[in-house]
PDB file of N, CA and C in Angstrom:
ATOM      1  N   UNK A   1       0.847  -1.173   0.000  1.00  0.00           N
ATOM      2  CA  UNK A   1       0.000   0.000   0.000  1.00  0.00           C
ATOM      3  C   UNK A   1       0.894   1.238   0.000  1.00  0.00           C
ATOM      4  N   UNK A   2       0.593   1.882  -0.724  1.00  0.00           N
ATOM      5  CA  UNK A   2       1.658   3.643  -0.831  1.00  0.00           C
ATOM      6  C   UNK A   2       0.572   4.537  -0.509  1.00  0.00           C
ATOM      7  N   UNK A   3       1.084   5.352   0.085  1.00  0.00           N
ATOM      8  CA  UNK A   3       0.731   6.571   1.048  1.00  0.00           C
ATOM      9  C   UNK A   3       1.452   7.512   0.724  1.00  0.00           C
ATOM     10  N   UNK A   4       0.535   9.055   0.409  1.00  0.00           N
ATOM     11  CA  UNK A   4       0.917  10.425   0.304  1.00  0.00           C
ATOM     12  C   UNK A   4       2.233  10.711   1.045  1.00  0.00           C
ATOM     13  N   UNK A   5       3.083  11.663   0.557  1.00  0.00           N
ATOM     14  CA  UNK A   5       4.288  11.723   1.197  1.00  0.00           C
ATOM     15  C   UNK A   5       3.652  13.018   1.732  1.00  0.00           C
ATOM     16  N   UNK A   6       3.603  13.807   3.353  1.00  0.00           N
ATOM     17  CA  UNK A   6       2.772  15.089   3.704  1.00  0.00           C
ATOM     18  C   UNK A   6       3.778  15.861   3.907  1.00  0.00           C
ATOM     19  N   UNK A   7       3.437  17.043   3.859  1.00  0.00           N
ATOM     20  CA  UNK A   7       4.847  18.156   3.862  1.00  0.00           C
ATOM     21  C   UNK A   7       5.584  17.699   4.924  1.00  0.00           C
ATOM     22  N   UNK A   8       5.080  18.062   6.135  1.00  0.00           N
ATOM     23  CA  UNK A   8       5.171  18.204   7.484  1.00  0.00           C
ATOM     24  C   UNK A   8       6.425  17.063   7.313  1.00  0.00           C
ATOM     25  N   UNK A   9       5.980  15.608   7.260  1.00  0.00           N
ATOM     26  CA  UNK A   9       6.910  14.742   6.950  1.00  0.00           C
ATOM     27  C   UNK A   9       8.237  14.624   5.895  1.00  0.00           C
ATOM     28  N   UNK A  10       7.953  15.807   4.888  1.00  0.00           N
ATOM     29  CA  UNK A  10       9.165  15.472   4.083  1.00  0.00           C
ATOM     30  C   UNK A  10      10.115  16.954   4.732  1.00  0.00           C
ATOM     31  N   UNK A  11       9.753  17.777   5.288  1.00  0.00           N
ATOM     32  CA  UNK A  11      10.625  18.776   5.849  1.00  0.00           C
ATOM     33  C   UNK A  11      11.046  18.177   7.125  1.00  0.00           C
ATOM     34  N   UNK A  12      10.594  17.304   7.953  1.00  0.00           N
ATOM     35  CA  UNK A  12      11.498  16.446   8.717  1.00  0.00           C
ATOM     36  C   UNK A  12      12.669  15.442   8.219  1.00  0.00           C
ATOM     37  N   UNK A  13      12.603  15.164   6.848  1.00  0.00           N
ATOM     38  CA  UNK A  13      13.356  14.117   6.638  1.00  0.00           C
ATOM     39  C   UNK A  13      14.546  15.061   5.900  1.00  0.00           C
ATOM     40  N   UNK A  14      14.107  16.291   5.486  1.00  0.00           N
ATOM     41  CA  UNK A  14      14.749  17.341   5.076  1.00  0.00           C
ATOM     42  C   UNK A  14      15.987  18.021   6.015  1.00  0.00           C
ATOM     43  N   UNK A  15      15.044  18.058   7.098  1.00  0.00           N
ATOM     44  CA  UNK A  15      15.966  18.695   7.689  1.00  0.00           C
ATOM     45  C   UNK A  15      16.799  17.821   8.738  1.00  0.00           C
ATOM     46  N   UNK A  16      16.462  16.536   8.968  1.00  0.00           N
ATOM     47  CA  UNK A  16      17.409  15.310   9.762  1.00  0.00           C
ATOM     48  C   UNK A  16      18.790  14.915   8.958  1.00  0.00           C
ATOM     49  N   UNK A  17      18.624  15.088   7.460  1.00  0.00           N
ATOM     50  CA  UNK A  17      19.521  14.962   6.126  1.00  0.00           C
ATOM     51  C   UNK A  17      20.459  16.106   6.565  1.00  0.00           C
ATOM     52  N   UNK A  18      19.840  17.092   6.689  1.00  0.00           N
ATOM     53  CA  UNK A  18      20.597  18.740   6.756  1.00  0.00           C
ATOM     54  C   UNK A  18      21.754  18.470   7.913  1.00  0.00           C
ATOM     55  N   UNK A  19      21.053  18.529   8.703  1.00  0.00           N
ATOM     56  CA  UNK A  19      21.935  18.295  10.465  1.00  0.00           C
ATOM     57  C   UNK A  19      22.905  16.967  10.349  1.00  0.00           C
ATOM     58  N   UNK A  20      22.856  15.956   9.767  1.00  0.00           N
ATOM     59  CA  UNK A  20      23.712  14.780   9.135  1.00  0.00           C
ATOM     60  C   UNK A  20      24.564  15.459   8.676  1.00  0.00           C
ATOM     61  N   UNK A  21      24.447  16.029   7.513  1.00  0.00           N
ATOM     62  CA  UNK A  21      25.675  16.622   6.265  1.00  0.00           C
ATOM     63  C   UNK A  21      26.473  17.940   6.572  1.00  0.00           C
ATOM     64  N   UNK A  22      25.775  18.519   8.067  1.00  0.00           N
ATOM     65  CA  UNK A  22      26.901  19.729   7.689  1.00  0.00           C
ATOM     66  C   UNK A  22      25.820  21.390   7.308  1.00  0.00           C
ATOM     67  N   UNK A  23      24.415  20.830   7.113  1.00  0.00           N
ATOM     68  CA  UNK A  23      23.853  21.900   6.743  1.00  0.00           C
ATOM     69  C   UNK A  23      23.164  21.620   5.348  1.00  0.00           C
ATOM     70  N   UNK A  24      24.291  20.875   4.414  1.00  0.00           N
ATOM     71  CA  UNK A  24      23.829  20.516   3.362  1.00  0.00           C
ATOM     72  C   UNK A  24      22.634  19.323   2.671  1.00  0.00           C
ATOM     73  N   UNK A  25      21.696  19.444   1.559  1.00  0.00           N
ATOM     74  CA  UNK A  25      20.889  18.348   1.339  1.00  0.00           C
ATOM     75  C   UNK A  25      21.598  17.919  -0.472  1.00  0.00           C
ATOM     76  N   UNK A  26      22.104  16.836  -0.441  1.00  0.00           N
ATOM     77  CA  UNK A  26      22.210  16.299  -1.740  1.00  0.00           C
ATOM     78  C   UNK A  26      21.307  16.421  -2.807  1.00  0.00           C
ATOM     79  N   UNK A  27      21.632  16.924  -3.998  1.00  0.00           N
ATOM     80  CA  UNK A  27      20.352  16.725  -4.983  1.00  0.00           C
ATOM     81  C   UNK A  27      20.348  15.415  -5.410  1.00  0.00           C
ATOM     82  N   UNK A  28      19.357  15.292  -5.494  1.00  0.00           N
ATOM     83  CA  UNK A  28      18.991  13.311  -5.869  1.00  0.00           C
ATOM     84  C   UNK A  28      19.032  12.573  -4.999  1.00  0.00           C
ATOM     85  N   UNK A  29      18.989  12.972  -3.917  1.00  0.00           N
ATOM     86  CA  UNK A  29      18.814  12.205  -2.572  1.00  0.00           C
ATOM     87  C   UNK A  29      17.648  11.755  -2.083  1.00  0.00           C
ATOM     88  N   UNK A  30      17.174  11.146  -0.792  1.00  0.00           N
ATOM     89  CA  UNK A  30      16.021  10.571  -0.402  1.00  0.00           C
ATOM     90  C   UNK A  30      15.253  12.035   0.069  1.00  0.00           C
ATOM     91  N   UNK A  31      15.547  13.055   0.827  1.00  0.00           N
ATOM     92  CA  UNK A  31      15.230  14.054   1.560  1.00  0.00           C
ATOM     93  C   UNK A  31      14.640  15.069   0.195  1.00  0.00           C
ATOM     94  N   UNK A  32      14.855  14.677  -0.773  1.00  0.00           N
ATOM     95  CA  UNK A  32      14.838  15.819  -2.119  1.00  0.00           C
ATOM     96  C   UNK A  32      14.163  15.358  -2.764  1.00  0.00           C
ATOM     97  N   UNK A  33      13.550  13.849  -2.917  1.00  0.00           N
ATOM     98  CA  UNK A  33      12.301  13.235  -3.741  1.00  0.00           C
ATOM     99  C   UNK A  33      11.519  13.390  -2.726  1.00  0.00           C
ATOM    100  N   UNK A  34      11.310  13.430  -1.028  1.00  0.00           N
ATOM    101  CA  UNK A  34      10.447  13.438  -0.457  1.00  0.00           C
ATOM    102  C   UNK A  34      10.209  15.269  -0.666  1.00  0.00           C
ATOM    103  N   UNK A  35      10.789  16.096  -0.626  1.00  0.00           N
ATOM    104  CA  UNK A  35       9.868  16.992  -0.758  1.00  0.00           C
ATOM    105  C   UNK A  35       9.541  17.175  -1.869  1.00  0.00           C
ATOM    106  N   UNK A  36       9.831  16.917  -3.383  1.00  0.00           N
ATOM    107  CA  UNK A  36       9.414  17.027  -4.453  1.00  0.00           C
ATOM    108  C   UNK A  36       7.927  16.460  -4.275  1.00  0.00           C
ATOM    109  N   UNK A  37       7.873  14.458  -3.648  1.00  0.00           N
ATOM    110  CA  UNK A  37       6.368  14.263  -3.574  1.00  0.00           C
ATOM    111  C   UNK A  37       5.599  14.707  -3.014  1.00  0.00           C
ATOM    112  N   UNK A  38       5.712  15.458  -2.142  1.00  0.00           N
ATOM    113  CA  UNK A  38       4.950  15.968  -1.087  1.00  0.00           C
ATOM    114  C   UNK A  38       4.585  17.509  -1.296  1.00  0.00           C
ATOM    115  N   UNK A  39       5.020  18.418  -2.734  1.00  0.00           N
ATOM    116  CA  UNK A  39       4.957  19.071  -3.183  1.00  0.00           C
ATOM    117  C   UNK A  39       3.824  19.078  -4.409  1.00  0.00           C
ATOM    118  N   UNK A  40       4.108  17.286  -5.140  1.00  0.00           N
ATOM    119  CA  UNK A  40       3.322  17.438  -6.102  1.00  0.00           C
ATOM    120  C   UNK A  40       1.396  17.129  -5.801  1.00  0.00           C
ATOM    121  N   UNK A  41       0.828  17.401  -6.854  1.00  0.00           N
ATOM    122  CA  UNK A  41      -0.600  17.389  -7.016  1.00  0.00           C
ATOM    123  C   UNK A  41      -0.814  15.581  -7.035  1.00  0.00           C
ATOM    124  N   UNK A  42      -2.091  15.270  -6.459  1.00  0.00           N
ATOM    125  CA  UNK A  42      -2.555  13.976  -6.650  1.00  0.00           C
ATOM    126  C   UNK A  42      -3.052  14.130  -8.466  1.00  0.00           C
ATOM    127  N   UNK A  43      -3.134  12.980  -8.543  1.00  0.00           N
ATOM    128  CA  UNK A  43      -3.144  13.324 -10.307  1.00  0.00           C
ATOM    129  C   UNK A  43      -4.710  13.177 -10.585  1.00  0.00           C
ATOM    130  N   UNK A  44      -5.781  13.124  -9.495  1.00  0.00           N
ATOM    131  CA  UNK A  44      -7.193  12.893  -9.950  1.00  0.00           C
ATOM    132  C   UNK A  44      -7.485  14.600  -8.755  1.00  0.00           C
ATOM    133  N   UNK A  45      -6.889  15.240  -8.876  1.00  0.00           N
ATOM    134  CA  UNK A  45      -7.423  16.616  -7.937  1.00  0.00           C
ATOM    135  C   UNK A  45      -7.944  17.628  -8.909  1.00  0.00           C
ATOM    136  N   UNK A  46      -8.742  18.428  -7.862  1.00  0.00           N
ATOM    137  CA  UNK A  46      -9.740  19.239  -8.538  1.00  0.00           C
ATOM    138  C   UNK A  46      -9.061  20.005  -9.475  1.00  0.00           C
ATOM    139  N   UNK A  47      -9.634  20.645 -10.498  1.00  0.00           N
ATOM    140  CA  UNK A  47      -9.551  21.429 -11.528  1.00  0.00           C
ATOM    141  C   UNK A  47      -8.632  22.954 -10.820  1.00  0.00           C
ATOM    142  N   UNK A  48      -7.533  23.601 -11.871  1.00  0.00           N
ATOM    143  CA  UNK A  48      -6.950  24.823 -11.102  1.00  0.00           C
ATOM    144  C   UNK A  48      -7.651  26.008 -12.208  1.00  0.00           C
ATOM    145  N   UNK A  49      -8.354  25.508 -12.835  1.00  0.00           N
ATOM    146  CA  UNK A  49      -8.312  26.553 -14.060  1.00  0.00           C
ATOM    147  C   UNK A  49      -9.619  27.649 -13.909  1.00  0.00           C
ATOM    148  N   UNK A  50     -10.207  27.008 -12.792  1.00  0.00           N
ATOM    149  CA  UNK A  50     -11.268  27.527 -12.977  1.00  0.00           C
ATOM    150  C   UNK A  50     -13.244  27.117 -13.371  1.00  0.00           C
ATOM    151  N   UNK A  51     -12.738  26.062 -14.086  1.00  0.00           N
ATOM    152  CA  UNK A  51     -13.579  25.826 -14.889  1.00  0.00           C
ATOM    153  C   UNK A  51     -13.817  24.028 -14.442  1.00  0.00           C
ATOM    154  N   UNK A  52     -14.835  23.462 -15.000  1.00  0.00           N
ATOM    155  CA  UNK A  52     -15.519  22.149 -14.180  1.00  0.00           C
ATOM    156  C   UNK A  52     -14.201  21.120 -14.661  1.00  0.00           C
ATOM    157  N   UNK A  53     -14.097  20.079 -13.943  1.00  0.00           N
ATOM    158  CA  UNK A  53     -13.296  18.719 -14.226  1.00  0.00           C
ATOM    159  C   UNK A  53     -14.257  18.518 -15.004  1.00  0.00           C
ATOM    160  N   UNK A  54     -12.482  18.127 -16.438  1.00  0.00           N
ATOM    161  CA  UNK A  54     -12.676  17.340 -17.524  1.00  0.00           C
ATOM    162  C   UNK A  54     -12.740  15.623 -17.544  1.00  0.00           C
ATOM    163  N   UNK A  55     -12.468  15.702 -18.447  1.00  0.00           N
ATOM    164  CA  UNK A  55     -12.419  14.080 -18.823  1.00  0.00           C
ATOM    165  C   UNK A  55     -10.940  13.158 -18.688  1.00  0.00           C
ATOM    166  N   UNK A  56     -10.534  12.351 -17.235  1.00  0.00           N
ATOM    167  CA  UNK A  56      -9.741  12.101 -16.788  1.00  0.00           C
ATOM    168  C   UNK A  56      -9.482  12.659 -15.423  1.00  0.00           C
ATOM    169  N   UNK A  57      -9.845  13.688 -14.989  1.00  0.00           N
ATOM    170  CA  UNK A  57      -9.590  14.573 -14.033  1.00  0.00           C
ATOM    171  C   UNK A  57     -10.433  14.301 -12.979  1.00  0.00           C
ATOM    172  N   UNK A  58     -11.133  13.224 -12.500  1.00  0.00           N
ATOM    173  CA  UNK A  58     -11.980  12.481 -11.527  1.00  0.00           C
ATOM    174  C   UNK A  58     -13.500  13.110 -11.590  1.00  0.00           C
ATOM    175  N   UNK A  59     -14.149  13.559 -10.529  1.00  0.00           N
ATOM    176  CA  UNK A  59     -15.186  14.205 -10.261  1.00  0.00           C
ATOM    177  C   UNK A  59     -15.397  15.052  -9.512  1.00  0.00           C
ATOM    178  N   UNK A  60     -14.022  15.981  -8.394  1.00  0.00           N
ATOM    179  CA  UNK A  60     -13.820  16.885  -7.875  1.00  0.00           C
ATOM    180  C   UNK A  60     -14.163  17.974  -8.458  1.00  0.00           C
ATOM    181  N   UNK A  61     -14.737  18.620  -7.826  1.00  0.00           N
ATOM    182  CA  UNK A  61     -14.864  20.245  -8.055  1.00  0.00           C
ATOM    183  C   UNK A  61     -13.877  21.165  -8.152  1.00  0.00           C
ATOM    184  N   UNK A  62     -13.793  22.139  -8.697  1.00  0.00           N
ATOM    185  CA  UNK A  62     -12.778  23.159  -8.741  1.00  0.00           C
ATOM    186  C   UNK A  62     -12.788  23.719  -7.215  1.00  0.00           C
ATOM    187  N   UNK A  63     -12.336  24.602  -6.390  1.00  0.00           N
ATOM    188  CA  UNK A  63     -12.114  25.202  -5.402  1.00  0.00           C
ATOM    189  C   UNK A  63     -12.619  26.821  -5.444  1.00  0.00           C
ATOM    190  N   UNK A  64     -13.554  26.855  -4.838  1.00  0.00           N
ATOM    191  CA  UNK A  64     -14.139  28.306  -4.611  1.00  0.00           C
ATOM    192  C   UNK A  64     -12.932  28.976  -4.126  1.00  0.00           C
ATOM    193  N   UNK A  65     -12.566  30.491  -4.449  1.00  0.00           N
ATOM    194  CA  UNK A  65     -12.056  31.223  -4.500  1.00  0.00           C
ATOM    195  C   UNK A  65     -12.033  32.224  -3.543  1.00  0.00           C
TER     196      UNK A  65
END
């Protein structure tokens, strides 16, 4: 089973990496795909454009403003 990576959790793993290295986070590292996932969009989430979910885009609503 895979589970959302949540911010909260990838800026901990971010910053446990940091305090390890010196300050520094490797690019291409474990600490640097976790905040990338935890950054990105679920791929069935509501519409940003404005306008109703299309076709592929689940059945979420856009987000009142």
């Amino acid at each position: 089973m895979s589970k959302s990576m949540s911010k909260a959790a990838a800026s901990r793993i971010q910053s446990a990496t940091a305090k390890s290295n010196g300050g520094a986070v490797p690019k291409g590292g474990f600490a640097s795909r976790a905040q990338s996932a935890a950054n990105s969009r679920p791929p069935n989430g509501p519409s940003t454009t404005g306008g109703t979910s299309g076709g592929g885009r689940g059945n979420n609503p856009p987000k009142g403003k």
